[in-house]
N, C-alpha and C. Protein backbone atom coordinates (compact mmCIF):
# COMPACT_ATOMS: atom_id res chain seq x y z
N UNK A 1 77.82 -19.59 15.31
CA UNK A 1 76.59 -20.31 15.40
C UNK A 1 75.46 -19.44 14.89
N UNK A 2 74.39 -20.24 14.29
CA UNK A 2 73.32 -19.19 13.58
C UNK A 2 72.40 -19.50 14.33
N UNK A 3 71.85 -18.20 14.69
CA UNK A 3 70.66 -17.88 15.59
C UNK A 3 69.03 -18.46 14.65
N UNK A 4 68.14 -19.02 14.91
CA UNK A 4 67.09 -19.15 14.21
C UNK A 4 66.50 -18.16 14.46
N UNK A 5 65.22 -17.22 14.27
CA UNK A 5 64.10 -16.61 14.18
C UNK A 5 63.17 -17.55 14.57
N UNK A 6 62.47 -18.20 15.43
CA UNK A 6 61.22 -18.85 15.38
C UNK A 6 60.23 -18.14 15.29
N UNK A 7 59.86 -18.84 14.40
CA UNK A 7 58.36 -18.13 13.57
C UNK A 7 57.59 -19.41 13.93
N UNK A 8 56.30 -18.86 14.71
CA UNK A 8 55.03 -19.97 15.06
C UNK A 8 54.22 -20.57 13.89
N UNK A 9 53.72 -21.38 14.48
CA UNK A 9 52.96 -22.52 13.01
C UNK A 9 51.63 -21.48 12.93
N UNK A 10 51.31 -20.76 14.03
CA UNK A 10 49.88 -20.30 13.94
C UNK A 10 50.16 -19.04 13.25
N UNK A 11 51.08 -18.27 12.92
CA UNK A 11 51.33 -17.30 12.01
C UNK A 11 51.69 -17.64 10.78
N UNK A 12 52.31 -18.86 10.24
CA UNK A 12 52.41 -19.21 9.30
C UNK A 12 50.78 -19.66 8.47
N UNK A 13 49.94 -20.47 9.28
CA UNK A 13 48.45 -21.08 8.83
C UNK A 13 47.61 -19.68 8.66
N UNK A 14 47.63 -18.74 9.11
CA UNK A 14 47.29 -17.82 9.19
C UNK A 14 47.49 -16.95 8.03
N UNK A 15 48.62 -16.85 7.85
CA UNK A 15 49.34 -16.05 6.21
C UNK A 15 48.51 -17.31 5.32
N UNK A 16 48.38 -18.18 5.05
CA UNK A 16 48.13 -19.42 3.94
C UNK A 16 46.40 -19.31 3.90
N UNK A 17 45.94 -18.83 4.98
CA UNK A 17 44.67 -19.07 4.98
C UNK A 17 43.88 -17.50 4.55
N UNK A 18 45.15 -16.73 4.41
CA UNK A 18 44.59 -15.24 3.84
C UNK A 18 45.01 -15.12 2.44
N UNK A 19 46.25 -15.49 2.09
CA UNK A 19 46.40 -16.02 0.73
C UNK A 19 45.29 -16.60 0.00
N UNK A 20 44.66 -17.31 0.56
CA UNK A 20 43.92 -18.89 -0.34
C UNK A 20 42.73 -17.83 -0.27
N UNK A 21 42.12 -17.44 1.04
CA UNK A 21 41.33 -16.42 0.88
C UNK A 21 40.65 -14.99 0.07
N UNK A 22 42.29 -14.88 -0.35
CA UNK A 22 41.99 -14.02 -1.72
C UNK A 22 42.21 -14.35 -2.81
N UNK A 23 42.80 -15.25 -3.26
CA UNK A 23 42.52 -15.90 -4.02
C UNK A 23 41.10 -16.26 -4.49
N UNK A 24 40.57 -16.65 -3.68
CA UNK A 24 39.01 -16.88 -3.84
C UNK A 24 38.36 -16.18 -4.20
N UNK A 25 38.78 -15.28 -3.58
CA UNK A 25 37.96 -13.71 -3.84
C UNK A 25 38.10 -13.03 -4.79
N UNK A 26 39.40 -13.62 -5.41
CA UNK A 26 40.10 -13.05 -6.87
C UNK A 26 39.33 -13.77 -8.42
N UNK A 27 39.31 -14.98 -7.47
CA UNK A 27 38.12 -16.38 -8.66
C UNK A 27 37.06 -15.83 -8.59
N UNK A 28 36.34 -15.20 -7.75
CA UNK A 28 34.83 -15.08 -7.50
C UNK A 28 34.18 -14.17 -8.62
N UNK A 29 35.46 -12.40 -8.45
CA UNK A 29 35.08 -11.48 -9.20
C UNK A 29 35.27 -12.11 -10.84
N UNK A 30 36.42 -12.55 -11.12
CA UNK A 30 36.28 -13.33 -12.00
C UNK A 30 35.54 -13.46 -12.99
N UNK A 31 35.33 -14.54 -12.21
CA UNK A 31 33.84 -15.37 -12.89
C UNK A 31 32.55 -14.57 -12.95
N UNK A 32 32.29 -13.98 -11.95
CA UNK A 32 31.06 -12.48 -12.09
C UNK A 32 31.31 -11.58 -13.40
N UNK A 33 32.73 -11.31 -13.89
CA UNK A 33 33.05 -9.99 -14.83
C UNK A 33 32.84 -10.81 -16.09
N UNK A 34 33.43 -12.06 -16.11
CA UNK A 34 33.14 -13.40 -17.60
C UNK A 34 32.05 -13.39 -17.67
N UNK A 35 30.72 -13.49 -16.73
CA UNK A 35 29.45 -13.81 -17.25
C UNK A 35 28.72 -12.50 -17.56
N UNK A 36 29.16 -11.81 -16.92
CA UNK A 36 28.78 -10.09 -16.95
C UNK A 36 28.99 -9.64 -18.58
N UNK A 37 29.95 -9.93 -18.87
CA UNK A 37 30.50 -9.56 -20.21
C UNK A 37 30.17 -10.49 -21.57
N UNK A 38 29.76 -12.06 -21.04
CA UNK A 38 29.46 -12.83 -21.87
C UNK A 38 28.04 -12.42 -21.81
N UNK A 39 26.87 -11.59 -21.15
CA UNK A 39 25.57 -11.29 -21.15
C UNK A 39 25.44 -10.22 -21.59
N UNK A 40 26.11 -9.33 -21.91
CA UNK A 40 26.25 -8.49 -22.41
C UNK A 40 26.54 -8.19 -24.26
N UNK A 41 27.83 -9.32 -24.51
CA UNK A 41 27.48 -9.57 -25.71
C UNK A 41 26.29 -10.07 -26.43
N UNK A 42 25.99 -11.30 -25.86
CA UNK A 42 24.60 -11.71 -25.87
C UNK A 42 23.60 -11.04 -26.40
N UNK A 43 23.51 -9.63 -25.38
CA UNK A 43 22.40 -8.57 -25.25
C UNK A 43 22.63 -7.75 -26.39
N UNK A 44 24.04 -7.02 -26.56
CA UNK A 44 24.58 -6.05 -27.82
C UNK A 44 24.57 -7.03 -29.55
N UNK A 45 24.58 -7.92 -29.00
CA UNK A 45 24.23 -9.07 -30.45
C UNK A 45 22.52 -9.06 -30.79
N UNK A 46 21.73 -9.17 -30.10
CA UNK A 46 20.69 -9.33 -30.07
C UNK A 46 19.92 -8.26 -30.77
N UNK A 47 20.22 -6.89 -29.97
CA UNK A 47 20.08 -5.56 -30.28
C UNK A 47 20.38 -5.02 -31.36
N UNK A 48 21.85 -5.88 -31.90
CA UNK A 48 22.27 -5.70 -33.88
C UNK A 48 21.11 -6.34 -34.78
N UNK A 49 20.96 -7.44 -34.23
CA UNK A 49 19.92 -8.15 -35.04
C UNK A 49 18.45 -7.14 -35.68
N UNK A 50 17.52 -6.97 -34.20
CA UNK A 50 16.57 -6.32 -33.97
C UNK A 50 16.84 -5.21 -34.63
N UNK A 51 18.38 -4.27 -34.93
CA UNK A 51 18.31 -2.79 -35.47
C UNK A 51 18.17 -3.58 -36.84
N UNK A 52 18.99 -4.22 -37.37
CA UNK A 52 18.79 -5.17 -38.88
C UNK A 52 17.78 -4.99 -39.30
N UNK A 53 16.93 -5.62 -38.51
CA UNK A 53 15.23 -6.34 -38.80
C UNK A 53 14.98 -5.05 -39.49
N UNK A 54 14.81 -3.76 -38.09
CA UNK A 54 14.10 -2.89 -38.46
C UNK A 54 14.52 -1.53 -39.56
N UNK A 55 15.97 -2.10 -39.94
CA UNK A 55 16.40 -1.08 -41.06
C UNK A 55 16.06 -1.78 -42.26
N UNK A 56 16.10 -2.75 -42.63
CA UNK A 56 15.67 -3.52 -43.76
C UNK A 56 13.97 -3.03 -43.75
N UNK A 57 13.48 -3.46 -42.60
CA UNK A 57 12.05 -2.94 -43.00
C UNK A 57 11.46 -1.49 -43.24
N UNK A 58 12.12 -0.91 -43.01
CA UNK A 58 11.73 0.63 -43.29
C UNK A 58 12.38 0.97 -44.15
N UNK A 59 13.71 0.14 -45.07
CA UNK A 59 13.75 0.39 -46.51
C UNK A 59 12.84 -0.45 -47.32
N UNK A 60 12.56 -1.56 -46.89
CA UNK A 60 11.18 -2.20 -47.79
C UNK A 60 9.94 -1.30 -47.96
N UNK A 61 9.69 -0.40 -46.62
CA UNK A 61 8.65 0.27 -46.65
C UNK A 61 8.85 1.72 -47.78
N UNK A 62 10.19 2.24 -47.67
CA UNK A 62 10.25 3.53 -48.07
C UNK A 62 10.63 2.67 -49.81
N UNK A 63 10.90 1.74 -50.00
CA UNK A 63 10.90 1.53 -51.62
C UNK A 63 9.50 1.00 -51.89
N UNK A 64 8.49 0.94 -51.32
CA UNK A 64 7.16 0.87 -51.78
C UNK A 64 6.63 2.18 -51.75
N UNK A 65 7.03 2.80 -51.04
CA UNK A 65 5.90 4.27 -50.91
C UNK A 65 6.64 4.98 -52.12
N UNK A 66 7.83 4.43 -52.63
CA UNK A 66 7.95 5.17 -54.13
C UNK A 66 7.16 4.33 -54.86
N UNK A 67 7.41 3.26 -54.98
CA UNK A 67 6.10 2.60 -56.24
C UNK A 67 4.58 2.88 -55.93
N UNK A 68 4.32 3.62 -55.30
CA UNK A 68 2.64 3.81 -54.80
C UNK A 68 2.70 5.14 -54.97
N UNK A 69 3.67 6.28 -54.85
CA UNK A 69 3.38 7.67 -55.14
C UNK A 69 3.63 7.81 -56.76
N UNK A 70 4.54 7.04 -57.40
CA UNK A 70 4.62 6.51 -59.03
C UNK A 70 3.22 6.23 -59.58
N UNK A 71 2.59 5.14 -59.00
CA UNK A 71 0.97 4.64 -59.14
C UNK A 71 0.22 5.74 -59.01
N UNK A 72 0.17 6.26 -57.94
CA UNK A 72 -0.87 7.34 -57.71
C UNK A 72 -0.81 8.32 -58.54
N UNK A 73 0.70 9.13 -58.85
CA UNK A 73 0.43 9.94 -60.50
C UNK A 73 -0.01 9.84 -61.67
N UNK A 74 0.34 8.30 -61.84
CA UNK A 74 -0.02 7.78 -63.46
C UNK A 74 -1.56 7.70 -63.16
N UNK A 75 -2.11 7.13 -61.75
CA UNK A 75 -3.76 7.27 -61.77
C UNK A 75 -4.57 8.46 -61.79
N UNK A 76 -3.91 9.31 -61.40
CA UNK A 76 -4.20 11.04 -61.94
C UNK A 76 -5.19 11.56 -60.38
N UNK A 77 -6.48 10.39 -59.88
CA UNK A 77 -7.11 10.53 -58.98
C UNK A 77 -6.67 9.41 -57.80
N UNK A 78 -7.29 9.76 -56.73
CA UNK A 78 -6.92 8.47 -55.44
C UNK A 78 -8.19 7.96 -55.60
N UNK A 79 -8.40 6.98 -56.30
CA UNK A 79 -9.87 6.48 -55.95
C UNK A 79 -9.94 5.97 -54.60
N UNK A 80 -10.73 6.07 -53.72
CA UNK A 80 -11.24 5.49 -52.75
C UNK A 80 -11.19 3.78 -52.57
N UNK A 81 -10.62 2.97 -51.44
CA UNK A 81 -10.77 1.35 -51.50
C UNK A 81 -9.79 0.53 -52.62
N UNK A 82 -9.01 1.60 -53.37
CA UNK A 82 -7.90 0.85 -54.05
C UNK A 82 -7.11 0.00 -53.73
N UNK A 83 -6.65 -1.16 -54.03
CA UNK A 83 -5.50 -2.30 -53.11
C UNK A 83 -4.31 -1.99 -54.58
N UNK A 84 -3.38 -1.77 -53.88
CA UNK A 84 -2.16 -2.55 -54.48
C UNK A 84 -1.49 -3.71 -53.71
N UNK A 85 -1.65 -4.79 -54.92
CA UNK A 85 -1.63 -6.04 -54.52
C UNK A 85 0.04 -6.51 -54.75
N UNK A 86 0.66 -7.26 -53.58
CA UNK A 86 2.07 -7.62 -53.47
C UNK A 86 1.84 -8.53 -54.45
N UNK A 87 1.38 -9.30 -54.53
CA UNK A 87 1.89 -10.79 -55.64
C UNK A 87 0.63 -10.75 -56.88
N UNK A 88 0.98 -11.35 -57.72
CA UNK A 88 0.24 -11.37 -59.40
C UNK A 88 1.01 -11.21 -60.62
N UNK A 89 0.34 -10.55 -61.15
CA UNK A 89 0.51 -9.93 -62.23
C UNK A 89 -0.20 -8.19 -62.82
N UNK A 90 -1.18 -7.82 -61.99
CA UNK A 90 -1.65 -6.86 -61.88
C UNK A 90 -0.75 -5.40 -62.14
N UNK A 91 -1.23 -4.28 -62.99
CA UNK A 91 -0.37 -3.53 -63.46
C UNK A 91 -0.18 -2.55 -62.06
N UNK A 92 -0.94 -2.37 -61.15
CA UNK A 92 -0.32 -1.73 -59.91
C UNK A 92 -0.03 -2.76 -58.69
N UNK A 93 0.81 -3.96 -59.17
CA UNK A 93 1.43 -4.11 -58.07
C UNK A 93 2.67 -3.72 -57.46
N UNK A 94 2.61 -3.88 -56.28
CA UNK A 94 4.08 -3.42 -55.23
C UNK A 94 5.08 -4.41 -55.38
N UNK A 95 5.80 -4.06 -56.11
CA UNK A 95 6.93 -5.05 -55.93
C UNK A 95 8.04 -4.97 -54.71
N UNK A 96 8.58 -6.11 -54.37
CA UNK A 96 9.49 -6.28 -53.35
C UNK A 96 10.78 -5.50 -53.89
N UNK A 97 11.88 -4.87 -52.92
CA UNK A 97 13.00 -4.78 -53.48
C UNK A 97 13.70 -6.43 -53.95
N UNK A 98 14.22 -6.20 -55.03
CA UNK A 98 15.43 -7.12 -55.53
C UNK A 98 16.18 -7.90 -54.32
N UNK A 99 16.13 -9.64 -54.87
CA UNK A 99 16.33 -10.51 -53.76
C UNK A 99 18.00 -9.53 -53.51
N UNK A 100 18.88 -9.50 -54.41
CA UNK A 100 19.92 -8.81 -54.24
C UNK A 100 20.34 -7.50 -53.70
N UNK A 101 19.13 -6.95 -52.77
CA UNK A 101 18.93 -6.40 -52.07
C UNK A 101 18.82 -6.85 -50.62
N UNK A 102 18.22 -7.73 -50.25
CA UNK A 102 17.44 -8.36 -49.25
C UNK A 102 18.16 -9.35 -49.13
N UNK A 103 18.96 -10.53 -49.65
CA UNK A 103 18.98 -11.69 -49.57
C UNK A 103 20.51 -11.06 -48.61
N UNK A 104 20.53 -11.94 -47.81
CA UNK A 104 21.95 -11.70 -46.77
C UNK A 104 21.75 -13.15 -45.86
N UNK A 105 22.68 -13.26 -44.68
CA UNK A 105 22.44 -14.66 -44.14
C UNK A 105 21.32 -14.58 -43.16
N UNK A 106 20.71 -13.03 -42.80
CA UNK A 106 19.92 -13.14 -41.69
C UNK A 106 18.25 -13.05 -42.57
N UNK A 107 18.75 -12.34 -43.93
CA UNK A 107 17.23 -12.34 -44.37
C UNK A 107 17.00 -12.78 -45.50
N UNK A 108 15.86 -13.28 -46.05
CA UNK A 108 15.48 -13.26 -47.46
C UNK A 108 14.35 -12.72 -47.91
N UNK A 109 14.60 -12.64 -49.25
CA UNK A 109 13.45 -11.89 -49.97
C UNK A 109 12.27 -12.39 -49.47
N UNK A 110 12.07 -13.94 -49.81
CA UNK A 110 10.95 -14.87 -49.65
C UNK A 110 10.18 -14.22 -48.27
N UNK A 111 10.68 -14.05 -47.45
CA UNK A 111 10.50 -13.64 -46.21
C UNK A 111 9.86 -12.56 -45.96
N UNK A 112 9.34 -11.11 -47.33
CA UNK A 112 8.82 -10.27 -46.82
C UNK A 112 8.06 -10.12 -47.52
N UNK A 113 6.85 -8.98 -47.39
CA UNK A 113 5.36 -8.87 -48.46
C UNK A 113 4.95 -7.47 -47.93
N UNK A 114 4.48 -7.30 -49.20
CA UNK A 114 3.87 -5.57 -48.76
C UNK A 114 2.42 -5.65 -48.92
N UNK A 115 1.59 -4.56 -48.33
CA UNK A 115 0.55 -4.67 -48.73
C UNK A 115 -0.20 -2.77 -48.66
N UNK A 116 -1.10 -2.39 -49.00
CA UNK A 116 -1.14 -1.17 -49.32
C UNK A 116 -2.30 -0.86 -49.90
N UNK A 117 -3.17 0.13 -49.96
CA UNK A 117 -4.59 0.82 -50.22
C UNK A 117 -3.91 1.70 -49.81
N UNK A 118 -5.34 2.60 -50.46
CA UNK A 118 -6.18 3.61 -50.48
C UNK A 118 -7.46 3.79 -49.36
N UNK A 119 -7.49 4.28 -48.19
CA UNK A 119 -8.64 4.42 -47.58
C UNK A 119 -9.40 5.34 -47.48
N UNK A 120 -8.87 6.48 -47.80
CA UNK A 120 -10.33 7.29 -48.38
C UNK A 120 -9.55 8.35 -49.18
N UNK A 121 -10.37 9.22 -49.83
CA UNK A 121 -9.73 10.25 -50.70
C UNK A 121 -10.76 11.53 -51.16
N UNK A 122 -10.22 12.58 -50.89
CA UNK A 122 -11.04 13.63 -51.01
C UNK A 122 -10.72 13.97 -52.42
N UNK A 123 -12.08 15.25 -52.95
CA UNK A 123 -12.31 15.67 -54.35
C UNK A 123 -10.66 16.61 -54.65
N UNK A 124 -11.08 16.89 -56.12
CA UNK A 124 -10.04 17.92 -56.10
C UNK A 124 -10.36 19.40 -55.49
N UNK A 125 -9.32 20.16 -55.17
CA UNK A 125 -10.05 21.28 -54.87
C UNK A 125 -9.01 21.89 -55.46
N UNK A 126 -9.27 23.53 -55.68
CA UNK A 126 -8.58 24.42 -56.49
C UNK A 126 -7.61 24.73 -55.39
N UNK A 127 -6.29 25.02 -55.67
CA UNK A 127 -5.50 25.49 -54.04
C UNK A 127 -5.22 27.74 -54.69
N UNK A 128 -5.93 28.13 -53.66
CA UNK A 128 -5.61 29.82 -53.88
C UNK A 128 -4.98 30.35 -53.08
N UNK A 129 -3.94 29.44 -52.36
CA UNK A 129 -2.85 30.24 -51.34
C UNK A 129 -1.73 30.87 -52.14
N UNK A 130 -1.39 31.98 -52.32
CA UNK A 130 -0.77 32.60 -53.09
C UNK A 130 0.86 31.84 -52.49
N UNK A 131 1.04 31.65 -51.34
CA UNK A 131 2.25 31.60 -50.82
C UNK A 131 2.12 29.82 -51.18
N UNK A 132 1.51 29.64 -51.67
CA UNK A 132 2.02 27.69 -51.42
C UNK A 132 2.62 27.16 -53.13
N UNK A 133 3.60 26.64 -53.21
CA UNK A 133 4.31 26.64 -54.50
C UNK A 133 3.25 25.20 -55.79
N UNK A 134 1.70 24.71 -54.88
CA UNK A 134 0.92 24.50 -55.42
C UNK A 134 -0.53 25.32 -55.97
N UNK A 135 -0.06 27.02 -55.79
CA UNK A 135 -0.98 27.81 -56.16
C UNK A 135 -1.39 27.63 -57.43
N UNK A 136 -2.50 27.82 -57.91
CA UNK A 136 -3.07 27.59 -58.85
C UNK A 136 -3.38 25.83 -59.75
N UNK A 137 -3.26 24.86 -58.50
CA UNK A 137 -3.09 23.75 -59.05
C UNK A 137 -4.53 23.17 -58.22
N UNK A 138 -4.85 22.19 -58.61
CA UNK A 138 -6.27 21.24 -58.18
C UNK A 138 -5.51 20.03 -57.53
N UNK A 139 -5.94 19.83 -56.50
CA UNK A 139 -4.96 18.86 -55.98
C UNK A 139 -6.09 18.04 -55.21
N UNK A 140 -5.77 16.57 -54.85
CA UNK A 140 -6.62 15.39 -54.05
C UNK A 140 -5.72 14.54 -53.15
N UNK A 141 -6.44 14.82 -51.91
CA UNK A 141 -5.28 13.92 -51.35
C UNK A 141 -6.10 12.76 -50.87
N UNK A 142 -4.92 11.96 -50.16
CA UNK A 142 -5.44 10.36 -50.42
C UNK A 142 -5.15 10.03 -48.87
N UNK A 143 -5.89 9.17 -48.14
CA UNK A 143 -4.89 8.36 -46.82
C UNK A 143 -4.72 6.96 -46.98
N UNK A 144 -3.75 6.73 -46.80
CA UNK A 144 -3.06 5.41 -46.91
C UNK A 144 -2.04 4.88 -45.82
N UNK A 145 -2.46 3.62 -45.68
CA UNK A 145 -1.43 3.57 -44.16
C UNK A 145 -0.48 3.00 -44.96
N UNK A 146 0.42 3.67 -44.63
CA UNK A 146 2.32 3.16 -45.07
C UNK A 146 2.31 2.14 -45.24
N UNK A 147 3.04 1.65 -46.32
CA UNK A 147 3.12 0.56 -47.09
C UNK A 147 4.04 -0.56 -46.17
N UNK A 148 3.09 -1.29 -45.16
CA UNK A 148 3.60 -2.17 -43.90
C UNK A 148 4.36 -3.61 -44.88
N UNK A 149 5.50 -3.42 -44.50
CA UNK A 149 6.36 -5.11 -44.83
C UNK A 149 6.00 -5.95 -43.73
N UNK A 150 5.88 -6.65 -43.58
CA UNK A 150 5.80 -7.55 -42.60
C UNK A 150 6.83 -8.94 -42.73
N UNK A 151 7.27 -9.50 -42.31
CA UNK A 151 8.26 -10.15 -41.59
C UNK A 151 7.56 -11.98 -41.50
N UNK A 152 7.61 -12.88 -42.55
CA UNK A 152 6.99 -14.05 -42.00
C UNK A 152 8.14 -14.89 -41.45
């Protein structure tokens, strides 16, 4: 004859109700680590964008400050209140880099503009620092705020 084991109903509801219990608790973290991680991409996507923006614009900027230090040699002096003008026809304008530069799915050419002066500029002066590899040269310097792209 086989002996049963009785096992009570209240130890059995008990095991089922700690089961289901972690379970829950297993759904909960879950769903916390999915949104955790889906906000996160979100955030690290966002942050690619914004580095984009701002590497494109500081090569827009650094390929104008070559066409403006180009300008400024062939002009020999910094005149004072000079504009180099982004759009025309004018022989010192700033041109944009090449749409084939710029054009990608997040940006386009159309999309950016330079703009650029001269705000003040001192005489020449003779330079007599024996140690400076502009000794014996007349030199003028110019201030100009960096050739700003801006973003429409």
């Amino acid at each position: 004859m086989k002996s049963k084991i009785p096992v009570s109903n209240k130890r059995r509801g008990s095991a089922l109700i700690t089961v289901l219990f972690l379970i829950g608790v297993m759904a909960i973290l879950t769903a916390s680590m999915l949104r955790y991680s889906a906000s996160e991409e979100r955030g690290n996507e966002r942050n690619r964008l914004i580095l984009r923006a701002k590497n494109m614009a500081e090569s827009v900027s650094i390929y104008a400050a070559e066409q403006l230090t180009t300008k400024l040699y062939r002009l020999g002096s910094a005149p004072s209140g000079k504009v180099f003008p982004w759009t025309g026809t004018s022989r010192n304008r700033v041109y944009v880099p090449p749409s084939s530069m710029i054009n990608n799915e997040y940006t386009s050419a159309a999309n950016v503009e330079m703009r650029t002066g001269i705000l003040s500029a001192t005489a020449y002066t003779l330079i007599t620092d024996t140690t400076s590899p502009n000794n014996g040269l007349q030199v003028s310097t110019a201030r100009s705020p960096y050739p700003a792209p801006r973003m429409r």
